[in-house]
C-alpha atoms as a PDB file:
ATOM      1  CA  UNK A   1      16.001 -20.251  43.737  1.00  0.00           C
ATOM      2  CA  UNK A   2      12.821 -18.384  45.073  1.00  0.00           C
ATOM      3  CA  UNK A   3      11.427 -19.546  48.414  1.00  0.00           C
ATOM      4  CA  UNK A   4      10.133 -16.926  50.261  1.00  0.00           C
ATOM      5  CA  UNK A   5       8.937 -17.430  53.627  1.00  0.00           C
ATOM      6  CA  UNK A   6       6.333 -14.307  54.235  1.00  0.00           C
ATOM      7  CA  UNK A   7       4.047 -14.009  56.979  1.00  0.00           C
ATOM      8  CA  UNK A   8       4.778 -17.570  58.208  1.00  0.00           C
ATOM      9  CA  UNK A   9       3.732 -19.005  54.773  1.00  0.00           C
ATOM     10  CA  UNK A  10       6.313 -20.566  52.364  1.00  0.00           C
ATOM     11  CA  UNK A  11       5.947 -19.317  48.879  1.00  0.00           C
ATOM     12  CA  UNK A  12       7.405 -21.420  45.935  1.00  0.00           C
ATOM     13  CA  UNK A  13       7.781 -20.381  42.628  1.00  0.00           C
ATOM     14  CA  UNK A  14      10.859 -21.699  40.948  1.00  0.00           C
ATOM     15  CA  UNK A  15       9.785 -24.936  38.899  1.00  0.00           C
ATOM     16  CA  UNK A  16      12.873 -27.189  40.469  1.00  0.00           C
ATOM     17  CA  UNK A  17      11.594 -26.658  44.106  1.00  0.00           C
ATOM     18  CA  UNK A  18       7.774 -27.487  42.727  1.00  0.00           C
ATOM     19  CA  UNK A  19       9.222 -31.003  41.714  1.00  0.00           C
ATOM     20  CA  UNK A  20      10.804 -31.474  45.205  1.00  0.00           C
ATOM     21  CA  UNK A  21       7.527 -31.549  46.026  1.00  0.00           C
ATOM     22  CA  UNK A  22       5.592 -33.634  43.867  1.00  0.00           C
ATOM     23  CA  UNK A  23       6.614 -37.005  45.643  1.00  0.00           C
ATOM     24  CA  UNK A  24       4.057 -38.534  47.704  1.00  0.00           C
ATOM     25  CA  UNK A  25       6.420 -39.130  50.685  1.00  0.00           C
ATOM     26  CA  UNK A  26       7.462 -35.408  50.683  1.00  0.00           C
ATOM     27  CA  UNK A  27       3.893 -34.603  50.680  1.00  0.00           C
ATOM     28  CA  UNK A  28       2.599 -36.874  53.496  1.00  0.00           C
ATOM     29  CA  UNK A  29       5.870 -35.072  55.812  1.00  0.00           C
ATOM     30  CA  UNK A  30       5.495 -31.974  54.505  1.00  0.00           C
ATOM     31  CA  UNK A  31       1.364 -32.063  55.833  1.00  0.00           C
ATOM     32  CA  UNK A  32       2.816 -32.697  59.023  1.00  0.00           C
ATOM     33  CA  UNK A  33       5.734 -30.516  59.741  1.00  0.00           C
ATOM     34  CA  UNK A  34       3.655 -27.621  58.278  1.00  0.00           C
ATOM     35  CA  UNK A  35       0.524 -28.649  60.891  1.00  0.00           C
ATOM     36  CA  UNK A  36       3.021 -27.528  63.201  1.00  0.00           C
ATOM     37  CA  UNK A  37       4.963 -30.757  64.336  1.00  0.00           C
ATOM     38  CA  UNK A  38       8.358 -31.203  65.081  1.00  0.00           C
ATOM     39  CA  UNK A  39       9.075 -34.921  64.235  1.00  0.00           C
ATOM     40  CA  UNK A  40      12.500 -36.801  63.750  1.00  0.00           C
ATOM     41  CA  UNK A  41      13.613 -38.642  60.695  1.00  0.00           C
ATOM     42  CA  UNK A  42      12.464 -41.936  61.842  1.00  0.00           C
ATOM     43  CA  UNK A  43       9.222 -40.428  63.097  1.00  0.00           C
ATOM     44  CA  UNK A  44       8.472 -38.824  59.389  1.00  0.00           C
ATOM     45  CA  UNK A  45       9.497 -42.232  57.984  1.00  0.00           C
ATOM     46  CA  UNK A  46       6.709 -44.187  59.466  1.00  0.00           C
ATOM     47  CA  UNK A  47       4.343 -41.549  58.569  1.00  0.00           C
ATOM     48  CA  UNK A  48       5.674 -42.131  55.129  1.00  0.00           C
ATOM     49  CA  UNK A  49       5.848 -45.845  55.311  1.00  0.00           C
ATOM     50  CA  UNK A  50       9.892 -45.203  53.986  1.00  0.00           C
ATOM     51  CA  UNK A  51      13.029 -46.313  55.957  1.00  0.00           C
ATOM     52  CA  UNK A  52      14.652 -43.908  58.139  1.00  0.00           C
ATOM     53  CA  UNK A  53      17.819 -43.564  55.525  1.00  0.00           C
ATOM     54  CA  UNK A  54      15.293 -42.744  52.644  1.00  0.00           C
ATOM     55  CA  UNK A  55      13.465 -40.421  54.712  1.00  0.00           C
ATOM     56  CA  UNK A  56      16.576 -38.741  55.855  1.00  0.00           C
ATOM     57  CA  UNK A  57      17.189 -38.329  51.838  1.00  0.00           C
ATOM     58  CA  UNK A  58      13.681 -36.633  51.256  1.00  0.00           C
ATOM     59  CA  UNK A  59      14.264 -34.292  53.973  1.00  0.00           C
ATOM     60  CA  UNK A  60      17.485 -32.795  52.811  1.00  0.00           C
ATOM     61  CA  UNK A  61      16.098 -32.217  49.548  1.00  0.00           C
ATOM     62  CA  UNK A  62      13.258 -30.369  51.199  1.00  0.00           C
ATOM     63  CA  UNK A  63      15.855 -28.718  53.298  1.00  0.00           C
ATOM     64  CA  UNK A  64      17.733 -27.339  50.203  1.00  0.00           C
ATOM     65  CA  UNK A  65      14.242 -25.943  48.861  1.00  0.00           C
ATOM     66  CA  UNK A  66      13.702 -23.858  51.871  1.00  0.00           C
ATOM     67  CA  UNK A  67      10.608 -25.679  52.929  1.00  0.00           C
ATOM     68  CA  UNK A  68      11.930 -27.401  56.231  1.00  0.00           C
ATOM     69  CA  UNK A  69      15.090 -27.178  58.423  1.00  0.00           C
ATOM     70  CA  UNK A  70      16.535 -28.734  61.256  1.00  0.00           C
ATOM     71  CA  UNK A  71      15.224 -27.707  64.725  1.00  0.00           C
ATOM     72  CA  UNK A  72      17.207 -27.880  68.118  1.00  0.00           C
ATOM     73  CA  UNK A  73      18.127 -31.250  69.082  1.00  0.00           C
ATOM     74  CA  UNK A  74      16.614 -32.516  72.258  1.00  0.00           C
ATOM     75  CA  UNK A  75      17.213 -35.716  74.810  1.00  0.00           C
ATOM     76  CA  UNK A  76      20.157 -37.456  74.004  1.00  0.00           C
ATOM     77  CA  UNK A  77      20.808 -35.539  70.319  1.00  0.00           C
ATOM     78  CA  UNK A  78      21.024 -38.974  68.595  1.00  0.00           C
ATOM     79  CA  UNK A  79      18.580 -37.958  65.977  1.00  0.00           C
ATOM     80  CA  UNK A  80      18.323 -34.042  65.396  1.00  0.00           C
ATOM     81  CA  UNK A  81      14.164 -33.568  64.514  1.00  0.00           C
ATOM     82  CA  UNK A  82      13.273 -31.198  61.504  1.00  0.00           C
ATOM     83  CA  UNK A  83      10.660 -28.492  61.161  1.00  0.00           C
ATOM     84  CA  UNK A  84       8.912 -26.857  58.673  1.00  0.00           C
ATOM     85  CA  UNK A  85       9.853 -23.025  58.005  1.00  0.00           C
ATOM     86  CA  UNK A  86       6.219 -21.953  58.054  1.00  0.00           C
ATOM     87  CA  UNK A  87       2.410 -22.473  59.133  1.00  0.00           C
ATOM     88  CA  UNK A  88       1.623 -22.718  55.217  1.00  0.00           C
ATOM     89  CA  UNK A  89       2.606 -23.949  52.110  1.00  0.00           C
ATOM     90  CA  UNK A  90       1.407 -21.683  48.646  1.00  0.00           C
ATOM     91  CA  UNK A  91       2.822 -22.573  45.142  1.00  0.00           C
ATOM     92  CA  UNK A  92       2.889 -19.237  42.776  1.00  0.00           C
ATOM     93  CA  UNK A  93       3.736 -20.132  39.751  1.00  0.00           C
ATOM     94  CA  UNK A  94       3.979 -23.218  36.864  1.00  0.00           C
ATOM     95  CA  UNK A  95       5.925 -21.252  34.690  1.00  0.00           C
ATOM     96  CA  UNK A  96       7.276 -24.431  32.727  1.00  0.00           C
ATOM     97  CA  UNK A  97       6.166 -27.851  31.916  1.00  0.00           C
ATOM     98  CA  UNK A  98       7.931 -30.062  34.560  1.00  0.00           C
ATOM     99  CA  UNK A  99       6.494 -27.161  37.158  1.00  0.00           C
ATOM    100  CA  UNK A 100       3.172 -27.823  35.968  1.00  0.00           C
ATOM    101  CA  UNK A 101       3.648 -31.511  36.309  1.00  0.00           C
ATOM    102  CA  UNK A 102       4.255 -31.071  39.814  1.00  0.00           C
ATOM    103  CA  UNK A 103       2.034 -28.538  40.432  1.00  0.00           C
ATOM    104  CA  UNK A 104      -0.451 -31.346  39.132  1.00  0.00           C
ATOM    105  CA  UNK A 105       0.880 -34.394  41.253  1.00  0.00           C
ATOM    106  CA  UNK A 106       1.065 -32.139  44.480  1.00  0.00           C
ATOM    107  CA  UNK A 107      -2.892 -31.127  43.752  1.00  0.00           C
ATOM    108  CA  UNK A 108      -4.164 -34.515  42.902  1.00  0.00           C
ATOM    109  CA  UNK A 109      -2.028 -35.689  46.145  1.00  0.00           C
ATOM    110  CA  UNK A 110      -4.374 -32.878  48.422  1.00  0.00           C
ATOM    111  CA  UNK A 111      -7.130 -33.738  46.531  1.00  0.00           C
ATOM    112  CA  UNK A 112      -7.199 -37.545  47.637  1.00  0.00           C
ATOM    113  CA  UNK A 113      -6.018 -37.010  51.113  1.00  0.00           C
ATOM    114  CA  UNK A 114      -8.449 -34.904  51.495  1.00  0.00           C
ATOM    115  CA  UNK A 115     -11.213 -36.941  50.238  1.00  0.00           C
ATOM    116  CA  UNK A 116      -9.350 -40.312  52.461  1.00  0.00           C
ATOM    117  CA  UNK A 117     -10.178 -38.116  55.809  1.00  0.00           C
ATOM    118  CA  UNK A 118     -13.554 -37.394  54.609  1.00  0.00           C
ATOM    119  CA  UNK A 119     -13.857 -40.952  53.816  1.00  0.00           C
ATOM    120  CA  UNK A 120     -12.341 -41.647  57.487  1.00  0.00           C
ATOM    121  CA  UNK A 121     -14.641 -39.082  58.888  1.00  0.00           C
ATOM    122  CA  UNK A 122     -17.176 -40.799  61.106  1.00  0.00           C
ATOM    123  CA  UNK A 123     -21.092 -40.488  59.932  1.00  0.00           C
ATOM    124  CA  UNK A 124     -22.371 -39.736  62.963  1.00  0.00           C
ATOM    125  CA  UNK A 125     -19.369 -37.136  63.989  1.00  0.00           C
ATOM    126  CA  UNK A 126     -21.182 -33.749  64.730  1.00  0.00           C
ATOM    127  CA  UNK A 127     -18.751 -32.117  62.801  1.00  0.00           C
ATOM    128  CA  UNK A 128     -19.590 -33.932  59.621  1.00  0.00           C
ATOM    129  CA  UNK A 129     -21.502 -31.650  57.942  1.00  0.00           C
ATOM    130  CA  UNK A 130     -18.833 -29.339  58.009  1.00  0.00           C
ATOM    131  CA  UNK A 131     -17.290 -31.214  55.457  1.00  0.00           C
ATOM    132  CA  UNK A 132     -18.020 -29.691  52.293  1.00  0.00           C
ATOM    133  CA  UNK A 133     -16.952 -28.756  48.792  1.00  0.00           C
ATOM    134  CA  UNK A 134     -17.410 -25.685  46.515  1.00  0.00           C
ATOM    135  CA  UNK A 135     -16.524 -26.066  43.387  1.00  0.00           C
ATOM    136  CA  UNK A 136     -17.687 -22.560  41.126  1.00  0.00           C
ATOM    137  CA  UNK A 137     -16.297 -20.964  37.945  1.00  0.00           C
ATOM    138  CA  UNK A 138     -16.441 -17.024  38.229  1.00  0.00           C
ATOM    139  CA  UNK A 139     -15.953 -14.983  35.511  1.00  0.00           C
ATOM    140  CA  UNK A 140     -13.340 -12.353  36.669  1.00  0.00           C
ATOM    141  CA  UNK A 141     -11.042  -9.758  35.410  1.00  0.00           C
ATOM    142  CA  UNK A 142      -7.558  -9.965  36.316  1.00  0.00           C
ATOM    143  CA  UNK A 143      -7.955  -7.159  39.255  1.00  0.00           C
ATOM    144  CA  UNK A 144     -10.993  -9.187  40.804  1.00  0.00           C
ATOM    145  CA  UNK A 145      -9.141 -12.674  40.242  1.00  0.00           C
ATOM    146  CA  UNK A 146      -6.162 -10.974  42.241  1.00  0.00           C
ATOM    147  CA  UNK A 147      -8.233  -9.358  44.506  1.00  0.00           C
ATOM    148  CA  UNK A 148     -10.116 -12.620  45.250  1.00  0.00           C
ATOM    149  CA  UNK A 149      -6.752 -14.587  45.918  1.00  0.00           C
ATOM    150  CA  UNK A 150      -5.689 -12.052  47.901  1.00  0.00           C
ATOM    151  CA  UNK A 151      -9.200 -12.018  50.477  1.00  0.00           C
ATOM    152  CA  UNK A 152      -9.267 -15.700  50.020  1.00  0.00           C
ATOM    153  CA  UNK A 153      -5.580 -16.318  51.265  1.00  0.00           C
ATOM    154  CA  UNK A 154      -6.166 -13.067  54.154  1.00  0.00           C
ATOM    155  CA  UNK A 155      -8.760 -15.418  55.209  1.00  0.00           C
ATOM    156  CA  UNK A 156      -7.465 -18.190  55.916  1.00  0.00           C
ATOM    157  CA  UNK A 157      -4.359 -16.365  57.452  1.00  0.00           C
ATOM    158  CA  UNK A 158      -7.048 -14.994  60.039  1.00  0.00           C
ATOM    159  CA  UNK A 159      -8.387 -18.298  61.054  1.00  0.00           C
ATOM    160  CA  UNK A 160      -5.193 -19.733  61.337  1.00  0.00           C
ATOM    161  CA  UNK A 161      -4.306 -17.379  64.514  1.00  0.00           C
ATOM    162  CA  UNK A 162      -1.105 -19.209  64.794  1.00  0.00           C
ATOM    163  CA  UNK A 163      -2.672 -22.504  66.460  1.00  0.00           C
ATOM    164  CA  UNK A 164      -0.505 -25.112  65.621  1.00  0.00           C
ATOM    165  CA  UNK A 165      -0.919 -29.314  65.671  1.00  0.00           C
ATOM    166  CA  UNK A 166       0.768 -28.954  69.476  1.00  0.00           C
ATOM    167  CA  UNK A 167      -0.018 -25.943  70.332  1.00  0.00           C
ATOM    168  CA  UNK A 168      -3.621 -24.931  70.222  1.00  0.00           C
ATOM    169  CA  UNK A 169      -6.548 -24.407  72.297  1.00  0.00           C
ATOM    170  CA  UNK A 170      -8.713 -26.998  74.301  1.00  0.00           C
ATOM    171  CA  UNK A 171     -11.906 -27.333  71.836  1.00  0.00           C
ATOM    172  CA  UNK A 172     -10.410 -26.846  68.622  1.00  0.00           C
ATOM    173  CA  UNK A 173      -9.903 -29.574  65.737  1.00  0.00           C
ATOM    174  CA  UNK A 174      -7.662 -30.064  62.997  1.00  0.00           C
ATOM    175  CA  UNK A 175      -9.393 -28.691  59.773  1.00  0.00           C
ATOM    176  CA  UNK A 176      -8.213 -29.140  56.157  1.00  0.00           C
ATOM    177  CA  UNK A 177      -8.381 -26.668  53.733  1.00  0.00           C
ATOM    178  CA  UNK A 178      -7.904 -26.410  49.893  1.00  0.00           C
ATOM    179  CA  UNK A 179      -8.298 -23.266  47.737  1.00  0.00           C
ATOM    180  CA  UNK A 180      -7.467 -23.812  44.642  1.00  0.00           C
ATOM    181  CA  UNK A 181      -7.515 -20.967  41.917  1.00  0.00           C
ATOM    182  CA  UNK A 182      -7.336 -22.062  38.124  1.00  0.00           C
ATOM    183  CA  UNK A 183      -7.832 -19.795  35.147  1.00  0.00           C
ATOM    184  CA  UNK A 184      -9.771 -21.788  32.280  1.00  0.00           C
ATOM    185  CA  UNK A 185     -10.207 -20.706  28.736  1.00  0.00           C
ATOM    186  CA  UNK A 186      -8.101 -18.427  26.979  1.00  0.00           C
ATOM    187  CA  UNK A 187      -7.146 -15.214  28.436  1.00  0.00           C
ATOM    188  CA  UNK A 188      -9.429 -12.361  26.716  1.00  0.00           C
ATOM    189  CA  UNK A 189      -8.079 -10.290  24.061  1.00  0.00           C
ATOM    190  CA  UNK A 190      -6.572  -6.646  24.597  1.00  0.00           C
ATOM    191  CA  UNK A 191      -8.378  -3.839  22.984  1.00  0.00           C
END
C-alpha cells in the first residue's frame, strides 16, 4: 500500500486505494472531513444521502486506505466521529487501468461539484467574480512540468495556512480549488 501523509497532505498512489475513492459517497465525505470537519457516521451519511450502516461501510474502507481515521470520542461515546488524516488530498499516480478509471470518476466528481457551487453561487455575491477557470496547454519539458507542479502545489500549501472548516479566521470563506495537471500527446522522443 502507499499512502503517505506529508506535510498534512495525503498522497495516494497505489491503484487499489484510487478505486476506494472513486465512489461518489466517499467523495462527498471525503470533501468534508478533509475541509477540516470532524463528523460522525450518521452525520457523513446525511451528507451522503446513505444510511448510517452503509456509511459506516464506506468509512472503514477509507480507513484501511489511510485517508481517514477515527478521532476521540466525545459526549456519551455512542458513536465514535472520524477524521480525515490530512488538510489535502493529491493522487500521484494511474499506473494501471482500473487506477485510471478512478482517477477519472474522482475528477469528473470535482469537476461537477465544483461547477454545482458555482451554479449555487449567488449573482449578485461580491465574491462572484472570483469564480473563475483557466484552462491552458503549456508546452513543457519534464523539469519545467515538475517544477510547475511543484510551485503550483507550494502554493496552495501557503494559502492554506492551516485554516480549517472550524477553525479559521472571522472574514474568511470556504474556497474550492482544482489543479489539475495532464500530459497530452505523446511523450517526445530521446535523442
Amino acid at each position: 500500500m502507499t499512502t503517505v501523509v506529508k506535510q498534512k497532505r495525503v498522497e495516494i498512489s497505489d491503484p487499489r486505494a484510487i478505486r476506494a475513492l472513486a465512489h461518489p459517497a466517499r467523495q462527498r465525505i471525503i470533501d468534508e472531513l478533509f475541509s477540516g470537519r470532524v463528523l460522525t457516521a450518521t452525520e457523513c451519511a446525511e451528507l451522503a444521502g446513505l444510511t448510517p450502516s452503509a456509511t459506516s461501510y464506506h468509512l472503514r474502507a477509507l480507513e484501511r486506505w489511510g485517508i481517514v481515521e477515527r478521532a476521540e470520542a466525545t459526549g456519551d461515546g455512542r458513536e465514535r466521529p472520524w477524521r480525515a488524516l490530512g488538510t489535502g488530498l493529491m493522487i500521484t499516480s494511474q499506473s494501471d487501468t482500473a487506477g485510471r478509471t478512478a482517477s477519472h470518476a474522482m475528477m469528473r466528481s470535482n469537476v461537477d461539484h465544483l461547477m454545482q457551487q458555482f451554479a449555487e453561487l449567488p449573482a449578485d455575491d461580491p465574491w462572484e467574480e472570483l469564480s473563475s477557470f483557466n484552462r491552458t496547454r503549456l508546452w513543457l519539458s519534464f523539469e519545467e512540468a515538475t517544477e510547475l507542479h511543484a510551485r503550483m502545489t507550494a502554493l496552495v500549501d501557503e494559502y492554506r495556512k492551516d485554516r480549517t472548516a472550524s477553525e479559521h479566521p472571522d472574514g474568511t470563506r470556504s474556497v474550492s480549488t482544482l489543479v489539475a495537471f495532464v500530459p497530452t500527446g505523446k511523450p517526445p522522443e530521446q535523442s
